[in-house]
Protein backbone atom coordinates (compact mmCIF):
# COMPACT_ATOMS: atom_id res chain seq x y z
CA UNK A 1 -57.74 13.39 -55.01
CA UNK A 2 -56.30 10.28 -55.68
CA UNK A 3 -52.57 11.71 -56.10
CA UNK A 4 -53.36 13.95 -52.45
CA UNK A 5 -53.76 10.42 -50.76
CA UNK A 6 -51.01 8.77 -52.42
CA UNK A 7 -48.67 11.87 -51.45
CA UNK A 8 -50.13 11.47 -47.79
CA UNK A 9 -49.24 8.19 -47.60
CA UNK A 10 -45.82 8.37 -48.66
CA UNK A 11 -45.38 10.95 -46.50
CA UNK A 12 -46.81 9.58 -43.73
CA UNK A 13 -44.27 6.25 -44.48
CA UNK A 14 -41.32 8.50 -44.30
CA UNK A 15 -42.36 10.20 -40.85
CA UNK A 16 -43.12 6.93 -39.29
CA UNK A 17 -39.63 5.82 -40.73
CA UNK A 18 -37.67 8.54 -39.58
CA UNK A 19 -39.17 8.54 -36.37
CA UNK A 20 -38.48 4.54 -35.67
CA UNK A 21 -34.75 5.27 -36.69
CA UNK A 22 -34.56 8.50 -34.60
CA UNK A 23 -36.15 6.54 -31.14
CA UNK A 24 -35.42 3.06 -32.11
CA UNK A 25 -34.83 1.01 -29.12
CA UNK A 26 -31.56 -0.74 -30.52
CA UNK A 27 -29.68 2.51 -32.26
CA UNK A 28 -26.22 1.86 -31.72
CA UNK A 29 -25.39 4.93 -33.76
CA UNK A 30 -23.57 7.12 -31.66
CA UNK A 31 -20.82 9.90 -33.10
CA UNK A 32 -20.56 12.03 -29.31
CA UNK A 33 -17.99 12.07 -26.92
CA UNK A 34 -16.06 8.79 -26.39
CA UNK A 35 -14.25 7.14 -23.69
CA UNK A 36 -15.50 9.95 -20.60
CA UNK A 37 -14.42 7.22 -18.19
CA UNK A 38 -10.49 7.36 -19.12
CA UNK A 39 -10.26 10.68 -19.93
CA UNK A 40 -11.91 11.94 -16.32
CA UNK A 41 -10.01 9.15 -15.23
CA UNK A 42 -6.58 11.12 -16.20
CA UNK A 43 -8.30 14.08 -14.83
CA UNK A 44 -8.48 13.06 -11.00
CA UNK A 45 -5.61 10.85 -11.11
CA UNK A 46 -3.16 14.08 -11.94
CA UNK A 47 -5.66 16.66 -9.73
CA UNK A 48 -5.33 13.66 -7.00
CA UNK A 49 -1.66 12.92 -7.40
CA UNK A 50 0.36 13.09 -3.77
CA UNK A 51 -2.63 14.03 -2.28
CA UNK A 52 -3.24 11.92 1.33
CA UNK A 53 -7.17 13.26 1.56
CA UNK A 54 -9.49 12.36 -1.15
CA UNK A 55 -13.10 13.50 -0.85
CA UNK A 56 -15.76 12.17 -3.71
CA UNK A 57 -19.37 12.18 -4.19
CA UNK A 58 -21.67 9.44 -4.95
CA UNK A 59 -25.16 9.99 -6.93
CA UNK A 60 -26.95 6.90 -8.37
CA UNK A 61 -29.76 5.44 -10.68
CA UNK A 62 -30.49 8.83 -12.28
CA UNK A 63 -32.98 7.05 -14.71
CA UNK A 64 -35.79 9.00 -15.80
CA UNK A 65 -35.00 11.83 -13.51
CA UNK A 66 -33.46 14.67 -15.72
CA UNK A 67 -34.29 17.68 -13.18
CA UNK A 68 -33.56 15.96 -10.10
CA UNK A 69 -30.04 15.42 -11.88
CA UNK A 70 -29.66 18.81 -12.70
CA UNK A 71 -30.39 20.02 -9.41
CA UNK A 72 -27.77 17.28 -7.71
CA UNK A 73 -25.16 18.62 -10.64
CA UNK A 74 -25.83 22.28 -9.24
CA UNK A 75 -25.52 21.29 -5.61
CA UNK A 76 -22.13 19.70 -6.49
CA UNK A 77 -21.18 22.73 -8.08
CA UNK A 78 -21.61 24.56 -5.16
CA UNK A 79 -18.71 22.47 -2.95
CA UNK A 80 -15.60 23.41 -3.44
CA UNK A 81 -14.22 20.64 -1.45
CA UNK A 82 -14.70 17.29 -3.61
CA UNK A 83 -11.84 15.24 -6.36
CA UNK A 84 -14.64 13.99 -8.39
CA UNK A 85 -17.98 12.31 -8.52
CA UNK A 86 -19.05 8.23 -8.82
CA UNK A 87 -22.09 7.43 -9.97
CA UNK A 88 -23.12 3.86 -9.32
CA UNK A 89 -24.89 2.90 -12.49
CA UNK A 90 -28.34 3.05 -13.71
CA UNK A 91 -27.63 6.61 -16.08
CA UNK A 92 -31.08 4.62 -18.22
CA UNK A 93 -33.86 3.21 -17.95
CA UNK A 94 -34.48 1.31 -21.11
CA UNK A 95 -31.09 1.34 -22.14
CA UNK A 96 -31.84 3.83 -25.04
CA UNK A 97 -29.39 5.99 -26.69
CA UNK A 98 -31.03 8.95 -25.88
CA UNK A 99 -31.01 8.44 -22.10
CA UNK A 100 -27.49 7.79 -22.19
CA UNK A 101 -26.80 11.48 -24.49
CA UNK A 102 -29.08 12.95 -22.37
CA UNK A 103 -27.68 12.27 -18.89
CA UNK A 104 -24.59 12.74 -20.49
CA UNK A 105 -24.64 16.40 -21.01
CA UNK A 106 -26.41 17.04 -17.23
CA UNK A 107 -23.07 15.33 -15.94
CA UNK A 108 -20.83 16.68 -18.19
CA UNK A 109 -22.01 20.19 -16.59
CA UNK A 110 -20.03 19.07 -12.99
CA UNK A 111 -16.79 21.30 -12.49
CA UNK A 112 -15.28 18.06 -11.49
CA UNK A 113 -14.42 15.32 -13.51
CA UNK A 114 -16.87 11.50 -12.76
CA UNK A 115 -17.15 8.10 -13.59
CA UNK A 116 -19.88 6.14 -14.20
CA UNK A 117 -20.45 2.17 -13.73
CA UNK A 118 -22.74 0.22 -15.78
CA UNK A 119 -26.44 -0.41 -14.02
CA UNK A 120 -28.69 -3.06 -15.03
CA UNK A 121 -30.79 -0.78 -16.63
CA UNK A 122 -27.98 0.67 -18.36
CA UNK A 123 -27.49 -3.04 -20.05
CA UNK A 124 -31.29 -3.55 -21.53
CA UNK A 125 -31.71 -3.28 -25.18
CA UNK A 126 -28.33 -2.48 -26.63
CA UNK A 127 -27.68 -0.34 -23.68
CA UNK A 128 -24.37 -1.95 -23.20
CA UNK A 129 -23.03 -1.36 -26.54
CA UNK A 130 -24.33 2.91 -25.92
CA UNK A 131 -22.49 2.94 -22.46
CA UNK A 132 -18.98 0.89 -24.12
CA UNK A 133 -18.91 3.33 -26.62
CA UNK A 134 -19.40 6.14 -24.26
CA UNK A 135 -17.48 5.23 -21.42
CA UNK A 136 -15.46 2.82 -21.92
CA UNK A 137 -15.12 -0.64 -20.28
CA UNK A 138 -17.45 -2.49 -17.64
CA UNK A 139 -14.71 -3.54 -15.56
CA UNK A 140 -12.27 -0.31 -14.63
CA UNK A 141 -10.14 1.14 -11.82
CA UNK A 142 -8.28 4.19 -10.90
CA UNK A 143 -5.67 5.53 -8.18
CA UNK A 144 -6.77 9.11 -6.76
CA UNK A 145 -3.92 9.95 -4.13
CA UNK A 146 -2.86 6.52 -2.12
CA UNK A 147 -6.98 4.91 -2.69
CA UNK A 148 -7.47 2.26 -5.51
CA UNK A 149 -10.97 2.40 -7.05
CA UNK A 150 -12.24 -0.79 -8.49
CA UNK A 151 -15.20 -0.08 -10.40
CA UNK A 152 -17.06 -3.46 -11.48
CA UNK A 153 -19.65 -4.63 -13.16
CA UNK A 154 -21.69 -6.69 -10.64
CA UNK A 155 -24.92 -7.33 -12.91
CA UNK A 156 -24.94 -10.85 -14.22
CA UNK A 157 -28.87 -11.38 -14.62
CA UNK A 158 -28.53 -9.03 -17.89
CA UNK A 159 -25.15 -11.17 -18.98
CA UNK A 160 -27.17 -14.66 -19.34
CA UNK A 161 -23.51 -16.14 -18.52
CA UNK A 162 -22.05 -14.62 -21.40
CA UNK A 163 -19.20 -13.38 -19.88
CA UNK A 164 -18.17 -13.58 -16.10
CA UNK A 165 -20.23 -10.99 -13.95
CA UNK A 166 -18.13 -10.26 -11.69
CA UNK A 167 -15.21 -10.95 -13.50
CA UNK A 168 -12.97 -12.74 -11.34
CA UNK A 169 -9.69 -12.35 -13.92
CA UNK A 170 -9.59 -8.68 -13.65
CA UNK A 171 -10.60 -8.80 -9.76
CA UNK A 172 -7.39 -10.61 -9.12
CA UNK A 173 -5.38 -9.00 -12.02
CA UNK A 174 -5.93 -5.83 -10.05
CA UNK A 175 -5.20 -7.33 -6.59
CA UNK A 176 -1.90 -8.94 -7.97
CA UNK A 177 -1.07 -5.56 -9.85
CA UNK A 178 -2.15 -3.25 -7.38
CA UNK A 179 0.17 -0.33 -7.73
CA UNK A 180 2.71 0.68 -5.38
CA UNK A 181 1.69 4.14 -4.48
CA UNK A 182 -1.65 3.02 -3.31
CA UNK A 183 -1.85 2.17 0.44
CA UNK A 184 -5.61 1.78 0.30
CA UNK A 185 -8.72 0.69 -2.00
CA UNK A 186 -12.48 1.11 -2.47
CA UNK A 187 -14.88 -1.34 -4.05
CA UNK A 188 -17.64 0.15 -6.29
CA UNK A 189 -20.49 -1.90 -8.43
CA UNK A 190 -24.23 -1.37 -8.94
CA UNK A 191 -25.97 -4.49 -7.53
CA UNK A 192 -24.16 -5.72 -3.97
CA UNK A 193 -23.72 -9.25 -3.58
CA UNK A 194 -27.72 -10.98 -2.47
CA UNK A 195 -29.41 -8.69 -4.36
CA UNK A 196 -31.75 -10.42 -7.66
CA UNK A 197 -28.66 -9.18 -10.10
CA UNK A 198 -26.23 -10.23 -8.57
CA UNK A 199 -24.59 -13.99 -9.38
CA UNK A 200 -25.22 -15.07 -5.41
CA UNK A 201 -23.69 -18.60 -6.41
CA UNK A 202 -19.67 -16.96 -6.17
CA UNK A 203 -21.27 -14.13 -3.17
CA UNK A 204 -19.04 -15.37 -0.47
CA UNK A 205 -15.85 -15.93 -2.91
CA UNK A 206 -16.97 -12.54 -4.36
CA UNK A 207 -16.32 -11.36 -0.54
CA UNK A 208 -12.69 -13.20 -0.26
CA UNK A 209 -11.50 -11.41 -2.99
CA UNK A 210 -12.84 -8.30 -2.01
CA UNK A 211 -11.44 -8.37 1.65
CA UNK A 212 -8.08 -9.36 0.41
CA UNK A 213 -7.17 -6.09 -1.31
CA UNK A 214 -5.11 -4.00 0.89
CA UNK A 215 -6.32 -1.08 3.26
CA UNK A 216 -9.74 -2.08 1.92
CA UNK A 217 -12.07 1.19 3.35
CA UNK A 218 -15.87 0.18 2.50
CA UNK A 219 -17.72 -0.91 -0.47
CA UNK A 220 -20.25 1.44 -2.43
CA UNK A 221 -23.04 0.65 -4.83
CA UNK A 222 -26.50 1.91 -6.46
CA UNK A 223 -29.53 -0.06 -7.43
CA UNK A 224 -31.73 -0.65 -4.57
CA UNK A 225 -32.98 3.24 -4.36
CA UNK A 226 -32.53 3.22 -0.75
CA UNK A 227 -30.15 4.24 1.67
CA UNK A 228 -28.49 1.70 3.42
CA UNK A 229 -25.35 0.95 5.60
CA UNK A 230 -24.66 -2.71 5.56
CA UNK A 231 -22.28 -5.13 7.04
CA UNK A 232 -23.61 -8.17 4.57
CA UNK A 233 -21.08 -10.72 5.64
CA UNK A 234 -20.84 -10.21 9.15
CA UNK A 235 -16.57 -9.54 8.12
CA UNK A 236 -16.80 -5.56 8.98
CA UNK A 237 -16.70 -4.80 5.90
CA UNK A 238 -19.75 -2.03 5.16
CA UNK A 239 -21.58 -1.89 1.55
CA UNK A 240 -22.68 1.83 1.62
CA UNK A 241 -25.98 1.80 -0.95
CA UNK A 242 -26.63 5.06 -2.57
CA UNK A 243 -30.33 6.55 -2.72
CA UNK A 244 -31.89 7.19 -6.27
CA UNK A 245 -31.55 10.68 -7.40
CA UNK A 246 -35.17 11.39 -7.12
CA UNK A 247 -34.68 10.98 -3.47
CA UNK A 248 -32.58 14.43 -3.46
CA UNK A 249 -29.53 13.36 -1.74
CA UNK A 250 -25.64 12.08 -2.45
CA UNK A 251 -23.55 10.72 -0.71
CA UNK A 252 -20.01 12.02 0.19
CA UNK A 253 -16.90 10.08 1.31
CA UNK A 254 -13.68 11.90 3.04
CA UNK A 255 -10.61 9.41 2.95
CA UNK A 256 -7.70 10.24 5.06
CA UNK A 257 -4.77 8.84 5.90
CA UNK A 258 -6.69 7.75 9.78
CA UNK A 259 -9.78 6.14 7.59
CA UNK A 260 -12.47 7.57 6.17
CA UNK A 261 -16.03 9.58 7.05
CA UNK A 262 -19.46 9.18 5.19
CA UNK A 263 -22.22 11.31 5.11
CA UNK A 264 -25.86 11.11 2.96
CA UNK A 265 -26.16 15.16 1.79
CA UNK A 266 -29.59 15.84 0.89
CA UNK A 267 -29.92 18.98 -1.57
């Protein structure tokens, strides 16, 4: 009897153990695919290349909602018109390793290559350190046909002034760099400026910057669950906010060399 308990309670040790490890809030350990921002990145910028009409989709703040993710993956699948898909952050909820494999493998099931930028809820635990390792950097950008894509990192409440969020260095690195076969550009982040994440302190120099970069089309972003079409500074420039996924719809951008045309798809 006594040696039945004392087994029991060893293995009872060992399960609770190996289950902490195995759901542990802070597991960095992560041995899956690595950088999936760069390498999709090379993906549309070759499919992309000379082209003078890029079309992309826009899903957001997937977080929690495996199905509805599936389902917006198999509506995508069904176009055979789009370059690639954004989505604007939010792939967790608790920023747990798990969330991050598992929307992982729904996305990876698109037939065209995506990007992801980091949410706030992407950044809670040691979210940040999953998504690095994942996809890459917080701060990115990419050329598909003549349209820059700067991709930014726009939530500062989860940075406690670490770092800069938004980080004004590679902002202007990009606008001083901005390559030569680019005519146009497209600003994409999670949290838009006046929103609780956002650092509203640098809003309106957040703005200048933003307005400066040539043949700027629109702004995009996530976190608000809503759909909204907003010209925030009154400068005619229009922050496009992306519904959750759980609301069953994307969004889908045509850019041509006349401007561009935006449309919420429901599915």
């Amino acid at each position: 009897m006594k040696f039945s308990i004392t087994l029991f309670a060893i293995l009872s040790v060992a399960f609770m153990t190996t289950s902490c490890v195995e759901y542990h809030p802070y597991d960095t350990r992560y041995d899956g695919e690595k950088d999936v921002n760069r390498l999709n990145i090379a993906r549309i910028e070759s499919a992309c290349a000379g082209k003078r009409t890029i079309k992309f989709a826009v899903i957001s703040d997937t977080q929690r909602w495996y199905d509805e993710t599936e389902e917006a993956v198999k509506a995508l699948n069904r176009r055979n018109d789009i370059d690639f898909v954004m989505h604007t952050g939010d792939l967790a909820d608790f920023g747990m390793k798990n969330e991050f494999v598992r929307q992982h493998d729904i996305l990876n099931r698109l037939r065209v290559p995506y990007v992801v930028i980091i949410g706030n809820h992407d950044c809670l635990a040691t979210g940040q350190f999953i998504y690095k390792e994942m996809f890459g950097d917080f701060n990115f950008a990419f050329t598909a046909g003549d349209v820059r894509f700067i991709c930014l990192n726009t939530n500062a409440l989860e940075f406690d002034h670490t770092e800069s969020v938004p980080n004004f260095e590679f902002i202007e690195d990009e606008f001083e760099n901005f390559p030569e076969n680019a005519s146009k550009s497209v600003i994409a982040m999670h949290a838009k400026p006046y929103t609780e994440q956002f650092d509203n302190g640098v809003a309106r120099l957040f703005q200048a910057h933003v307005k400066a970069f040539p043949g700027l089309q629109f702004c995009v972003n996530g976190h608000g669950h809503t759909y909204h079409e907003d010209d925030l500074f009154g400068d005619g420039v229009i922050y496009y906010e992306c519904e959750n996924v759980a609301k069953r719809s994307y969004l889908l951008f045509t850019i041509t060399e006349d401007g561009y045309e935006e449309e919420k798809v429901e599915f």
